[in-house]
Protein backbone atom coordinates (compact mmCIF):
# COMPACT_ATOMS: atom_id res chain seq x y z
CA UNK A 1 173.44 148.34 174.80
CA UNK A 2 173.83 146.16 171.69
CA UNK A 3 175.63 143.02 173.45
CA UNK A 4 172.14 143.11 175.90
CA UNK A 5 170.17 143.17 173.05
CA UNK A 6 171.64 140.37 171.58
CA UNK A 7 171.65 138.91 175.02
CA UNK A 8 167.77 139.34 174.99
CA UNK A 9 167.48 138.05 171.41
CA UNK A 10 169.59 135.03 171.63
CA UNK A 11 169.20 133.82 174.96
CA UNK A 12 167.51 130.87 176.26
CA UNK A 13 167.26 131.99 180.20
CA UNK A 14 164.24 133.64 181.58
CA UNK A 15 166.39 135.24 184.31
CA UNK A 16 169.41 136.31 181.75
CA UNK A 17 166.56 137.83 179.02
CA UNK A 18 165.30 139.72 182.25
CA UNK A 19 167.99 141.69 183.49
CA UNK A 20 168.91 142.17 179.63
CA UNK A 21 166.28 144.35 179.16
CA UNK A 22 166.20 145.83 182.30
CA UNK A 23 169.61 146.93 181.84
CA UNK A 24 169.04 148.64 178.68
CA UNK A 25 165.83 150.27 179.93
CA UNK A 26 168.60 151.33 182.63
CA UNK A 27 170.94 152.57 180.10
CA UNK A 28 168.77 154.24 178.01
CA UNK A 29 167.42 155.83 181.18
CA UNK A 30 170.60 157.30 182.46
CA UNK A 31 171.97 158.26 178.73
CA UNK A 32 168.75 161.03 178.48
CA UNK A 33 166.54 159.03 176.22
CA UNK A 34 163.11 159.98 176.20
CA UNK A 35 160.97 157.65 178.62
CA UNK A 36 158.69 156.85 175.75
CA UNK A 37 161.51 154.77 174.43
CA UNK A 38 162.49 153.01 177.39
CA UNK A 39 159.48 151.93 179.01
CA UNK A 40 159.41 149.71 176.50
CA UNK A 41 162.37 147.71 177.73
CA UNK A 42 161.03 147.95 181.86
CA UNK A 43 157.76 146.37 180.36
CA UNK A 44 159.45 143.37 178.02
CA UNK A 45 161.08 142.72 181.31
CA UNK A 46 158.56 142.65 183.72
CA UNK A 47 156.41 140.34 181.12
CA UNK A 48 159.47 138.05 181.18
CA UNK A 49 159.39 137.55 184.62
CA UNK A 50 156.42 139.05 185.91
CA UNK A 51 157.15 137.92 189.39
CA UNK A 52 160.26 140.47 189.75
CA UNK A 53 159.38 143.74 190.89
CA UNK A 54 162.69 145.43 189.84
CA UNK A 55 161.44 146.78 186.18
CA UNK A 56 158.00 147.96 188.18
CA UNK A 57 160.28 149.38 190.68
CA UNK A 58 162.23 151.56 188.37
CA UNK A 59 159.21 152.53 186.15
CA UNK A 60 157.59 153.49 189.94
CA UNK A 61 160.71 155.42 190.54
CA UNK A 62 160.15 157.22 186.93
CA UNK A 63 156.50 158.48 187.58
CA UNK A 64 157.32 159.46 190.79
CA UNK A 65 160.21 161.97 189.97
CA UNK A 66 158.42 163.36 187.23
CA UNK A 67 154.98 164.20 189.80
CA UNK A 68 153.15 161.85 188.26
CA UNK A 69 152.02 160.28 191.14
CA UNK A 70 148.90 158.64 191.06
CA UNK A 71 150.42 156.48 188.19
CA UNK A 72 153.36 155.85 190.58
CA UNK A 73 150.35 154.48 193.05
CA UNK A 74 148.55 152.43 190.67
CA UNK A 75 152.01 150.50 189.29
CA UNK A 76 153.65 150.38 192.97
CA UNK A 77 150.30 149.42 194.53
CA UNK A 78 150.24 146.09 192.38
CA UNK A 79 153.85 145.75 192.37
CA UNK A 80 154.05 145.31 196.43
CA UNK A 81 152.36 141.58 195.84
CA UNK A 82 155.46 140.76 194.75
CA UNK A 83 157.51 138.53 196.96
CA UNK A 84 161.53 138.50 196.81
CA UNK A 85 161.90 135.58 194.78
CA UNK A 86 163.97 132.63 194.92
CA UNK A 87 165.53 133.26 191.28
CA UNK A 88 169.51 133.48 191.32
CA UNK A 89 170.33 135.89 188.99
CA UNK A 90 171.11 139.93 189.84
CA UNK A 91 167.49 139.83 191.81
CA UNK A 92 167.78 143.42 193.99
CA UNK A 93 166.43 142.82 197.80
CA UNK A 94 166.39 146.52 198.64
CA UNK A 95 163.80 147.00 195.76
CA UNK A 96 162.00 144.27 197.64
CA UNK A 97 162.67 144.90 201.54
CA UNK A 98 162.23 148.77 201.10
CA UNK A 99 162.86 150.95 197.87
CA UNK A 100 159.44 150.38 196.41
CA UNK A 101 157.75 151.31 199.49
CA UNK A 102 159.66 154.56 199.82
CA UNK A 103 158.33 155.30 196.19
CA UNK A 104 154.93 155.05 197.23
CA UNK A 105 155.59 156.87 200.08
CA UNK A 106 156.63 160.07 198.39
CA UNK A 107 153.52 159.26 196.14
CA UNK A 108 151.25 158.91 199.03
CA UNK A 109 152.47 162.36 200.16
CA UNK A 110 152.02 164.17 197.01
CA UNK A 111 148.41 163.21 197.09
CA UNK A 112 147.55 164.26 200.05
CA UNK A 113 147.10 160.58 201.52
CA UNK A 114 149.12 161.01 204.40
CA UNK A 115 148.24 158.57 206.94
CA UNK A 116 149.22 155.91 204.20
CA UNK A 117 152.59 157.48 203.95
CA UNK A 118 153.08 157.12 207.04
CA UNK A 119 151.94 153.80 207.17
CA UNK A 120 154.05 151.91 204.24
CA UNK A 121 157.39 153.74 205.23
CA UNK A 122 156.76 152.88 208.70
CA UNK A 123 156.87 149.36 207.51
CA UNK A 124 159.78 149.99 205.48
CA UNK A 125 161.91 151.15 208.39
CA UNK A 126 160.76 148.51 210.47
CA UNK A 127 161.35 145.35 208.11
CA UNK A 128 164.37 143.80 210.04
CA UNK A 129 165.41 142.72 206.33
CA UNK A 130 165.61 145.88 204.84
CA UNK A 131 169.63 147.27 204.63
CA UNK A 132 168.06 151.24 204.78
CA UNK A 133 171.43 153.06 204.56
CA UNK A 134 171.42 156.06 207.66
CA UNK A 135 171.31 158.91 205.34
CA UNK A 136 168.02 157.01 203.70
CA UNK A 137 166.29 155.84 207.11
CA UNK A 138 167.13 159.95 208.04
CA UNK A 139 165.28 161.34 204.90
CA UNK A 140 162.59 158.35 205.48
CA UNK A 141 161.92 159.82 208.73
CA UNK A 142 161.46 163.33 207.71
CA UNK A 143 158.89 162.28 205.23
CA UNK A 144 156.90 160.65 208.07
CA UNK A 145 157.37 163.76 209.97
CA UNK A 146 156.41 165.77 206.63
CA UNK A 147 153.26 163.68 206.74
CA UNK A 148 152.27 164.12 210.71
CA UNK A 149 152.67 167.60 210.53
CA UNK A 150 150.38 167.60 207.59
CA UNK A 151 147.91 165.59 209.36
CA UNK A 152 148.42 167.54 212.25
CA UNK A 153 147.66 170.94 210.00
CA UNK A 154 144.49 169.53 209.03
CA UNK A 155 142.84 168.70 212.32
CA UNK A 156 144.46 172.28 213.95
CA UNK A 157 142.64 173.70 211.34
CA UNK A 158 139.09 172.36 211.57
């Protein structure tokens, strides 16, 4: 982590600074630090270059796994604005095409806001630029299914 942070310190490109400090928020993530001292790094980056969704996407990815999902709505919810941008360095198109959608998917579920589930990962498997991977697009699909059923539960019952 400490060549990043010198990386972020001493560095001069917006792009470079970014995925500096979203790589240690990474790091720190995946080496069991507690989240309270790595959101820290997913927010310096995301004020860096607030028009990259990939810090949002990971702190999205955070909230969710942990249940907190209505936090995972309100951060993924202003994150989908985001279009893929045109910058050059390390930018993530799967975040973009499909990953943060997914998020919110799950999210959507947890809460009970099923036909939105259903919606935004319908949209994920049907962007023709998203690379889904078949084991992904299979668990995707269950989740829909998850959420029809649900739906389905609901109206059987009344």
């Amino acid at each position: 982590v400490a060549p990043l942070k010198k990386c972020l310190e001493f560095s001069q490109w917006p792009e470079e600074r970014y995925i500096a400090a979203l790589r240690i928020g990474r790091y720190k993530m995946e080496a069991g630090e507690p989240f309270s001292k790595v959101v820290d790094d997913f927010l310096t980056a995301h004020n860096i270059l607030p028009h990259r969704l990939e810090a949002l996407h990971s702190l999205v990815a955070y909230y969710r796994a942990k249940d907190l999902h209505h936090i995972a709505i309100l951060l993924g919810e202003k994150s989908l604005k985001l279009p893929l941008p045109d910058d050059r360095l390390f930018v993530e198109p799967d975040a973009y095409e499909w990953k943060l959608k997914d998020e919110l998917g799950v999210s959507y579920y947890w809460t009970g806001r099923y036909a939105k589930c259903i919606k935004i990962l319908n949209e994920a498997l049907d962007n023709p630029n998203a690379n889904i991977p078949e084991a992904e697009r299979e668990r995707i699909i269950k989740n829909i299914k998850f959420s029809e059923e649900a739906i389905n539960g609901k109206k059987n019952k009344t």
